[in-house]
C-alpha atoms as a PDB file:
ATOM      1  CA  UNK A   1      -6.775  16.832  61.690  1.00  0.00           C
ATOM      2  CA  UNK A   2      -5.103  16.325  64.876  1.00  0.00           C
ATOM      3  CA  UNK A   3      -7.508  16.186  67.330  1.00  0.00           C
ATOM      4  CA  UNK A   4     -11.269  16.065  68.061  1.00  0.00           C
ATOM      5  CA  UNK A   5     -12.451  17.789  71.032  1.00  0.00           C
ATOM      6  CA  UNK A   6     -15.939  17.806  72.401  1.00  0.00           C
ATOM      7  CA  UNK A   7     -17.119  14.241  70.515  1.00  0.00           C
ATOM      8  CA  UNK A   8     -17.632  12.814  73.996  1.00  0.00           C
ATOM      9  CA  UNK A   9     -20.745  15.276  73.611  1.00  0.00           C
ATOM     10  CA  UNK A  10     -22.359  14.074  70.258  1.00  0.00           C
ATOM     11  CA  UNK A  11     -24.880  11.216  70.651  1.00  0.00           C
ATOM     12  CA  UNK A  12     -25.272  11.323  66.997  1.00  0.00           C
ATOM     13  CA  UNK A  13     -24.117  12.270  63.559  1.00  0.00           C
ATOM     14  CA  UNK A  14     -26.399  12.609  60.874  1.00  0.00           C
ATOM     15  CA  UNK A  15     -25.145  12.940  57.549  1.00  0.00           C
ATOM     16  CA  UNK A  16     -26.860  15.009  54.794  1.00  0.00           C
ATOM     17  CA  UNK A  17     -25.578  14.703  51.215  1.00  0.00           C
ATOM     18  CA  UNK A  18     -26.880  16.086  47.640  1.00  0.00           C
ATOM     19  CA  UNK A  19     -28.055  12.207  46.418  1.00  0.00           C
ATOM     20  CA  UNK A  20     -32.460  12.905  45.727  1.00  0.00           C
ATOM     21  CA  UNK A  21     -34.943  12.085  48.257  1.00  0.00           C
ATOM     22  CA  UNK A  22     -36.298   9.402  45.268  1.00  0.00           C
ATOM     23  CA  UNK A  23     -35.881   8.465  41.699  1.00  0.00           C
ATOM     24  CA  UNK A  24     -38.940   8.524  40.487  1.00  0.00           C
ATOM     25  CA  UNK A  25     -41.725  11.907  39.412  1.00  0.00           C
ATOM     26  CA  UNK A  26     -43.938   9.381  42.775  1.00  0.00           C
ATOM     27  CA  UNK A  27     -41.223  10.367  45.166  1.00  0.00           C
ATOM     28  CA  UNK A  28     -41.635  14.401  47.060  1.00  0.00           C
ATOM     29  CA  UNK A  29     -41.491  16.499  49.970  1.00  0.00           C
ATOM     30  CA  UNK A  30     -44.978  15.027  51.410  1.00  0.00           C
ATOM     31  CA  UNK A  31     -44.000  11.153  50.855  1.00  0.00           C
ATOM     32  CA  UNK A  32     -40.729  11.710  52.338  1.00  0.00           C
ATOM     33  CA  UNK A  33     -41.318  13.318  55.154  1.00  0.00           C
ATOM     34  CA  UNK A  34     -44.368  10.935  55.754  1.00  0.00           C
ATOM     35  CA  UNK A  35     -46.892  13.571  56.408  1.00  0.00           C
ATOM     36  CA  UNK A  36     -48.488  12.465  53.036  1.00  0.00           C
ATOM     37  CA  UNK A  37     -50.340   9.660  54.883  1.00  0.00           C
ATOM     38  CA  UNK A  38     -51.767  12.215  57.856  1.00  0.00           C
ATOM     39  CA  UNK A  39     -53.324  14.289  54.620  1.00  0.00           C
ATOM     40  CA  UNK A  40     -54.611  10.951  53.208  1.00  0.00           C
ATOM     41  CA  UNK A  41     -56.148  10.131  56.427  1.00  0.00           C
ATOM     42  CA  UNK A  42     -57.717  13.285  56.579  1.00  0.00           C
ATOM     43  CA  UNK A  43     -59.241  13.006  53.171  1.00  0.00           C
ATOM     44  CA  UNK A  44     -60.636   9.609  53.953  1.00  0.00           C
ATOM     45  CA  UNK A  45     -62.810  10.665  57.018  1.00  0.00           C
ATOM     46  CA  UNK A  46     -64.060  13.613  54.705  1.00  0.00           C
ATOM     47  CA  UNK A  47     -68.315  13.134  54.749  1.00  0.00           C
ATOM     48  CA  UNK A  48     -68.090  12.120  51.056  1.00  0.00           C
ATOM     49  CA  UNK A  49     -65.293  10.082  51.525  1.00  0.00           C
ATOM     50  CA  UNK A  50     -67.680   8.042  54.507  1.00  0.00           C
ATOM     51  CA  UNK A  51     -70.465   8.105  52.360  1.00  0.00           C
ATOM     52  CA  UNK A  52     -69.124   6.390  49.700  1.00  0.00           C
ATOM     53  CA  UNK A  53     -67.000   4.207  52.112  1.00  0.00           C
ATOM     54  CA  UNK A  54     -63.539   5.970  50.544  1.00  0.00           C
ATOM     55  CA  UNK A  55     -60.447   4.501  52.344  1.00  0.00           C
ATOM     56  CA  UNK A  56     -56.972   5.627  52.605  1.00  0.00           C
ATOM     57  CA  UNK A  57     -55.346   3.959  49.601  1.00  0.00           C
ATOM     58  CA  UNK A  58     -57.795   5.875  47.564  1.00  0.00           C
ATOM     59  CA  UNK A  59     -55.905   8.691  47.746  1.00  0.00           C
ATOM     60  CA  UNK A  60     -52.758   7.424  46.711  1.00  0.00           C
ATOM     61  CA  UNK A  61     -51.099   7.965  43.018  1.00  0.00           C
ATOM     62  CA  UNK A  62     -49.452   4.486  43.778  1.00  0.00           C
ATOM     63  CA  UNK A  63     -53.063   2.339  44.559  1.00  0.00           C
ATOM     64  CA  UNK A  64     -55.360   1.366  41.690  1.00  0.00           C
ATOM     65  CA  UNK A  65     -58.516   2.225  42.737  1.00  0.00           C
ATOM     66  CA  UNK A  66     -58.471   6.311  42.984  1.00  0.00           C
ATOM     67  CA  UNK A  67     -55.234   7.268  40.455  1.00  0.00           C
ATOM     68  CA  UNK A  68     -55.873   8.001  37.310  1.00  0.00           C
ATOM     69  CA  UNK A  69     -55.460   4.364  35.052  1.00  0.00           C
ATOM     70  CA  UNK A  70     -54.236   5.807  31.585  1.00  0.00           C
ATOM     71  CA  UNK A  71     -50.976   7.487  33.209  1.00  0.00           C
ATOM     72  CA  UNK A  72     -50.746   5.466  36.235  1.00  0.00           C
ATOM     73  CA  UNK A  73     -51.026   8.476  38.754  1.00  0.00           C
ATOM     74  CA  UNK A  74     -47.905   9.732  37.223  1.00  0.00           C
ATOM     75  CA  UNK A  75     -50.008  12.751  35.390  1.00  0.00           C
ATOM     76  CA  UNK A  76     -47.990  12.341  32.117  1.00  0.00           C
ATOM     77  CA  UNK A  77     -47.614  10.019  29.471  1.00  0.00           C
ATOM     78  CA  UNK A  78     -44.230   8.997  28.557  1.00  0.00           C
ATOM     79  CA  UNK A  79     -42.985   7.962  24.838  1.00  0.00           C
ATOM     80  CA  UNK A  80     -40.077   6.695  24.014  1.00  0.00           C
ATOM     81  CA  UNK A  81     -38.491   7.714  20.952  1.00  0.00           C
ATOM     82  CA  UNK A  82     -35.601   6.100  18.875  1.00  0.00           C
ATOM     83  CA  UNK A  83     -32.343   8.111  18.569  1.00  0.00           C
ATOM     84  CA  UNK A  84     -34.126  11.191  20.227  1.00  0.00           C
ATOM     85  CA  UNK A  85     -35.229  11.808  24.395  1.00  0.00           C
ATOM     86  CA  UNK A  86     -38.344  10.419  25.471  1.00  0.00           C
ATOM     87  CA  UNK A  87     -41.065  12.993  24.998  1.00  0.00           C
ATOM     88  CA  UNK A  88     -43.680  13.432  28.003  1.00  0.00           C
ATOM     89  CA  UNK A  89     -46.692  15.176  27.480  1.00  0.00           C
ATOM     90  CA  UNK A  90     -49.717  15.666  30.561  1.00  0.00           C
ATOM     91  CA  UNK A  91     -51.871  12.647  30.442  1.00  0.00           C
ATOM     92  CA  UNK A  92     -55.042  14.045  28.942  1.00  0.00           C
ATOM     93  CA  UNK A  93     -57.470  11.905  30.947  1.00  0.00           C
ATOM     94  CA  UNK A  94     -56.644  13.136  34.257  1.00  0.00           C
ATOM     95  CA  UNK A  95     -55.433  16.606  32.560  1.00  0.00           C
ATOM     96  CA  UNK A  96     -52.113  15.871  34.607  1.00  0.00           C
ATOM     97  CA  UNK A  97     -54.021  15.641  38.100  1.00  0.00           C
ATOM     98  CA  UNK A  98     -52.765  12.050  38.681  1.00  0.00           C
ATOM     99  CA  UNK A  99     -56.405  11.486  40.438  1.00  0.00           C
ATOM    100  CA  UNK A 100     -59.549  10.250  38.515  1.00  0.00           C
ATOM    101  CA  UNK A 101     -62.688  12.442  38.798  1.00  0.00           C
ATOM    102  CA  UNK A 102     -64.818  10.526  41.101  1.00  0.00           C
ATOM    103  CA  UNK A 103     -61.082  10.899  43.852  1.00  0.00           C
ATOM    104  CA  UNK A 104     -61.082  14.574  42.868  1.00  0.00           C
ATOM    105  CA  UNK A 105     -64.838  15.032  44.236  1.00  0.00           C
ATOM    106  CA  UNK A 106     -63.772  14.462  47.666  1.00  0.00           C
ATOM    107  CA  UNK A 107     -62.423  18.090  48.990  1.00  0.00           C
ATOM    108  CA  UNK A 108     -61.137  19.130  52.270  1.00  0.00           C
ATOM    109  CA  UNK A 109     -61.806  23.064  53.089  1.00  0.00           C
ATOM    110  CA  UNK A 110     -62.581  22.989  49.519  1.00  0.00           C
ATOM    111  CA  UNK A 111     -59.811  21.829  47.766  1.00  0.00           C
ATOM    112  CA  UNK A 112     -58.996  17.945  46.226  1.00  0.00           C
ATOM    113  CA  UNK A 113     -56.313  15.960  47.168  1.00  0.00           C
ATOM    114  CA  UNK A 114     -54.810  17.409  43.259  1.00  0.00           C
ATOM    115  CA  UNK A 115     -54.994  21.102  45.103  1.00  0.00           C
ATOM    116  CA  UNK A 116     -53.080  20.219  48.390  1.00  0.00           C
ATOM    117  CA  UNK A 117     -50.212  18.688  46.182  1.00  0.00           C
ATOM    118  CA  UNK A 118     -49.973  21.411  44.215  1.00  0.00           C
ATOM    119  CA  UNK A 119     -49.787  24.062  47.287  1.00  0.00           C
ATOM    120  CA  UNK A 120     -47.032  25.939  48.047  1.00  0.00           C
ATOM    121  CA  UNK A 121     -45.499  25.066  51.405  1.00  0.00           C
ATOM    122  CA  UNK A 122     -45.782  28.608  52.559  1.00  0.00           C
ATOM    123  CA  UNK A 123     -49.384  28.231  52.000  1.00  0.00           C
ATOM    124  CA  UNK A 124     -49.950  24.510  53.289  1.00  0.00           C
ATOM    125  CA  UNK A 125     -48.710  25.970  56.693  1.00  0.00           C
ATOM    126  CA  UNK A 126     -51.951  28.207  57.223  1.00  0.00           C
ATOM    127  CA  UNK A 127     -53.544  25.639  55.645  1.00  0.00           C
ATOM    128  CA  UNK A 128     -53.178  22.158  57.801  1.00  0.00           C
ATOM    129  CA  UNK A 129     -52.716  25.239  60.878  1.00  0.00           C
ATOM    130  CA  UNK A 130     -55.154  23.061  62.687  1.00  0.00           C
ATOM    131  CA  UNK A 131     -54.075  19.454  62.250  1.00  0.00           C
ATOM    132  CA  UNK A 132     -50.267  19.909  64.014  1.00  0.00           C
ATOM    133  CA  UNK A 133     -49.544  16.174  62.652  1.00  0.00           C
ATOM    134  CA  UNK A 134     -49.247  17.777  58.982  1.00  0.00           C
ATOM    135  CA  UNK A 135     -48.778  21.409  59.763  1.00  0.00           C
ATOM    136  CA  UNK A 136     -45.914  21.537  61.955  1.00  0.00           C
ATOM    137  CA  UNK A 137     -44.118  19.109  59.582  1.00  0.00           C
ATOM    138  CA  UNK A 138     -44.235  21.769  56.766  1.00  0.00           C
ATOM    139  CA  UNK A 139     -43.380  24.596  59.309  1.00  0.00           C
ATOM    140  CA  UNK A 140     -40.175  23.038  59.202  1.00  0.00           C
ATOM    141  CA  UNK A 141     -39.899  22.686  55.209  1.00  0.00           C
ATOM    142  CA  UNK A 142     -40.829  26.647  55.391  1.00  0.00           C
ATOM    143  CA  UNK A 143     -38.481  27.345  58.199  1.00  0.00           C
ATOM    144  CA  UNK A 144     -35.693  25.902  55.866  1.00  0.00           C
ATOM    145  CA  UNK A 145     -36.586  28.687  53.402  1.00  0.00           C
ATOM    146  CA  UNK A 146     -38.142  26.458  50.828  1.00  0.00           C
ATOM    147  CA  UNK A 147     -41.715  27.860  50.598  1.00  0.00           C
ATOM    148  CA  UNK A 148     -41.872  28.341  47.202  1.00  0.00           C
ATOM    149  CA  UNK A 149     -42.087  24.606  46.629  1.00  0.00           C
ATOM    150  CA  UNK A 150     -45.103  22.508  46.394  1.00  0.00           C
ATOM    151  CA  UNK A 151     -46.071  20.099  48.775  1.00  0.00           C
ATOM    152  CA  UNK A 152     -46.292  17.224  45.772  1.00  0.00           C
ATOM    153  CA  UNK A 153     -43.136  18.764  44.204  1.00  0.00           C
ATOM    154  CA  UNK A 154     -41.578  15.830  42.324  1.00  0.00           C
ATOM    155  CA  UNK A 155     -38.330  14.625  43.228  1.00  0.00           C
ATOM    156  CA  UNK A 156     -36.680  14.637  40.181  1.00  0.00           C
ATOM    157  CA  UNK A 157     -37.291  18.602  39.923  1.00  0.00           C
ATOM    158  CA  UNK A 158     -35.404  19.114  43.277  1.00  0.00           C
ATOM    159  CA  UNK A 159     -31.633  20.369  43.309  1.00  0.00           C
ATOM    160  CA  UNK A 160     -29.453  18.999  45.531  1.00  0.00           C
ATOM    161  CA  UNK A 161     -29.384  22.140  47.413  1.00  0.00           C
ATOM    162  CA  UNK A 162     -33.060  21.499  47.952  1.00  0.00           C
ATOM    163  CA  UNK A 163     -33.248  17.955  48.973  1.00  0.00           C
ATOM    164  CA  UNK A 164     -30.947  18.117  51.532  1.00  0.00           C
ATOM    165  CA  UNK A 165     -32.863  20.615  52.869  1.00  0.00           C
ATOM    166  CA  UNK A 166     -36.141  18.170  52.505  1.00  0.00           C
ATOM    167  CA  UNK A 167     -33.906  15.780  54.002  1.00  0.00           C
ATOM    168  CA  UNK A 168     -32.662  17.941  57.493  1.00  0.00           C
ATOM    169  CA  UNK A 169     -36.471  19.090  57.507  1.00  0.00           C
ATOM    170  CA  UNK A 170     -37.213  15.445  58.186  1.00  0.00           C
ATOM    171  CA  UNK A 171     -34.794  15.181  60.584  1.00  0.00           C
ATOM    172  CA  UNK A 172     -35.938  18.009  62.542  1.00  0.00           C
ATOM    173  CA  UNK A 173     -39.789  17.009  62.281  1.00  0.00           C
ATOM    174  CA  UNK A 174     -39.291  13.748  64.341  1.00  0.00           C
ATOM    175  CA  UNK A 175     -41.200  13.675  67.835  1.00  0.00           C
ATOM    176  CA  UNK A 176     -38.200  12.302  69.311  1.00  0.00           C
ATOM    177  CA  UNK A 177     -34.871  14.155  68.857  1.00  0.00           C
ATOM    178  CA  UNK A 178     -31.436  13.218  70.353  1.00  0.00           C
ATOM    179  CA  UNK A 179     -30.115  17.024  71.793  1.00  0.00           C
ATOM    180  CA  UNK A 180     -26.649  16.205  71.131  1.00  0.00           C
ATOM    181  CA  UNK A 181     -26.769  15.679  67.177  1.00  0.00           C
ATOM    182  CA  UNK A 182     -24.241  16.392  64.426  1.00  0.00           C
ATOM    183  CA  UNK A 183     -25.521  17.674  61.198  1.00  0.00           C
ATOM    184  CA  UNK A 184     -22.941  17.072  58.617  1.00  0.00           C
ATOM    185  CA  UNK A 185     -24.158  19.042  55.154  1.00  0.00           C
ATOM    186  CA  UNK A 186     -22.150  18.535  51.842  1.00  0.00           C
ATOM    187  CA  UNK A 187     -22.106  22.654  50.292  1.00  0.00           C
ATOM    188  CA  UNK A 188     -26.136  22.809  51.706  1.00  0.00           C
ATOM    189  CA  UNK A 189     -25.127  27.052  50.672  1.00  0.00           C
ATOM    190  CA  UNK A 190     -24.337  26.800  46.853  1.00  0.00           C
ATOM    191  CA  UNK A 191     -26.634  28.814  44.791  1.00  0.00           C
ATOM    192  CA  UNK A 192     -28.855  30.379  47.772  1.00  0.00           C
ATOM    193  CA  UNK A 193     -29.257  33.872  48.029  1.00  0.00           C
ATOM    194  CA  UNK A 194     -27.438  35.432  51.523  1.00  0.00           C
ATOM    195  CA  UNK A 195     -30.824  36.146  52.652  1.00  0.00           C
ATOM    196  CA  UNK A 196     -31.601  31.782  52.222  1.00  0.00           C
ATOM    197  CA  UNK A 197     -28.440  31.314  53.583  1.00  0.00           C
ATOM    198  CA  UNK A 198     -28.799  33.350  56.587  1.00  0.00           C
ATOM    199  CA  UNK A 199     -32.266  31.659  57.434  1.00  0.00           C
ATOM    200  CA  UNK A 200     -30.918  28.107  56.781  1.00  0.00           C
ATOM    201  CA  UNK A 201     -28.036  29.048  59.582  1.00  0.00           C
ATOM    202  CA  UNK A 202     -30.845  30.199  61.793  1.00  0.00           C
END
């Protein structure tokens, strides 16, 4: 190019590419956004939670305490086989829940922490309507047009059309935006529907 005009005006560039939001099945939309700690919290000052003195890092797949031991939290059981791909099958303790039973007792509006990962966005919005720490954080994710996915969604399930939206959705969530930002995307467009398109423009 020859020239740049306007960059006087741009306080800051944010750069968006395809790479995932995490490498392993621990990493999705509610971890990396953060809000996954707000719905932890929440489950924690539940009155069974209280009662049986429940505190946050119970309800976390990565804490021994309330994940299920024989898979780790990661709700399958990987084997590795020689000369073939590793074959994963759901860990039949937890029956792929990642939680053990006593964790899955504790509800919040009636549903366990295993329920809340596996709602869709679009439903998590009516859902957490009442706690704006949590629910205006998956607005955005809906906003983006990506609904359809589940707030526990694993990362390595995403395309890369989909994590960069997970990743612009947690740029857009912080408290504290800079009004002047650039928002470089790398092809954020390829596979979407006009419709998708049309609402990621907007």
């Amino acid at each position: 190019h020859d020239a740049l005009d306007g960059a006087e005006h741009v306080h800051r560039v944010v750069n968006i590419d395809q790479t995932a939001i995490g490498r392993n099945s621990r990493s999705n939309p509610a971890t990396y956004i953060g809000f996954y700690d707000n719905i932890r919290d929440l489950f924690a000052r539940s009155p069974l939670s209280e009662e049986r003195h429940y505190k946050v890092g119970r309800f976390s797949f990565n804490v021994k305490g309330g994940r299920c031991e024989e898979c780790q939290g990661e709700g399958t059981i990987r084997t590795q086989l020689y000369f073939m791909p590793d074959v994963e099958v759901t860990c039949a303790a937890c029956k792929g829940a990642r939680f053990n039973s006593e964790t899955l007792e504790v509800t919040l509006n009636g549903k366990t922490i295993d329920d809340v990962l596996n709602m869709p966005v679009e439903e998590g919005v009516g859902f957490f309507a009442d706690e704006p720490a949590v629910g205006k954080k998956i607005e955005v994710l809906n906003d983006l047009g990506l609904g359809y996915l589940t707030l526990g969604q694993s990362a390595t399930t995403l395309s890369g059309g989909e994590a960069q939206r997970i990743k612009l959705a947690a740029e857009l969530s912080k408290l504290q935006r800079s009004k002047h930002t650039l928002y470089i995307l790398d092809e954020p467009t390829t596979g979407l529907h006009l419709a998708d398109i049309q609402r990621l423009l907007d």
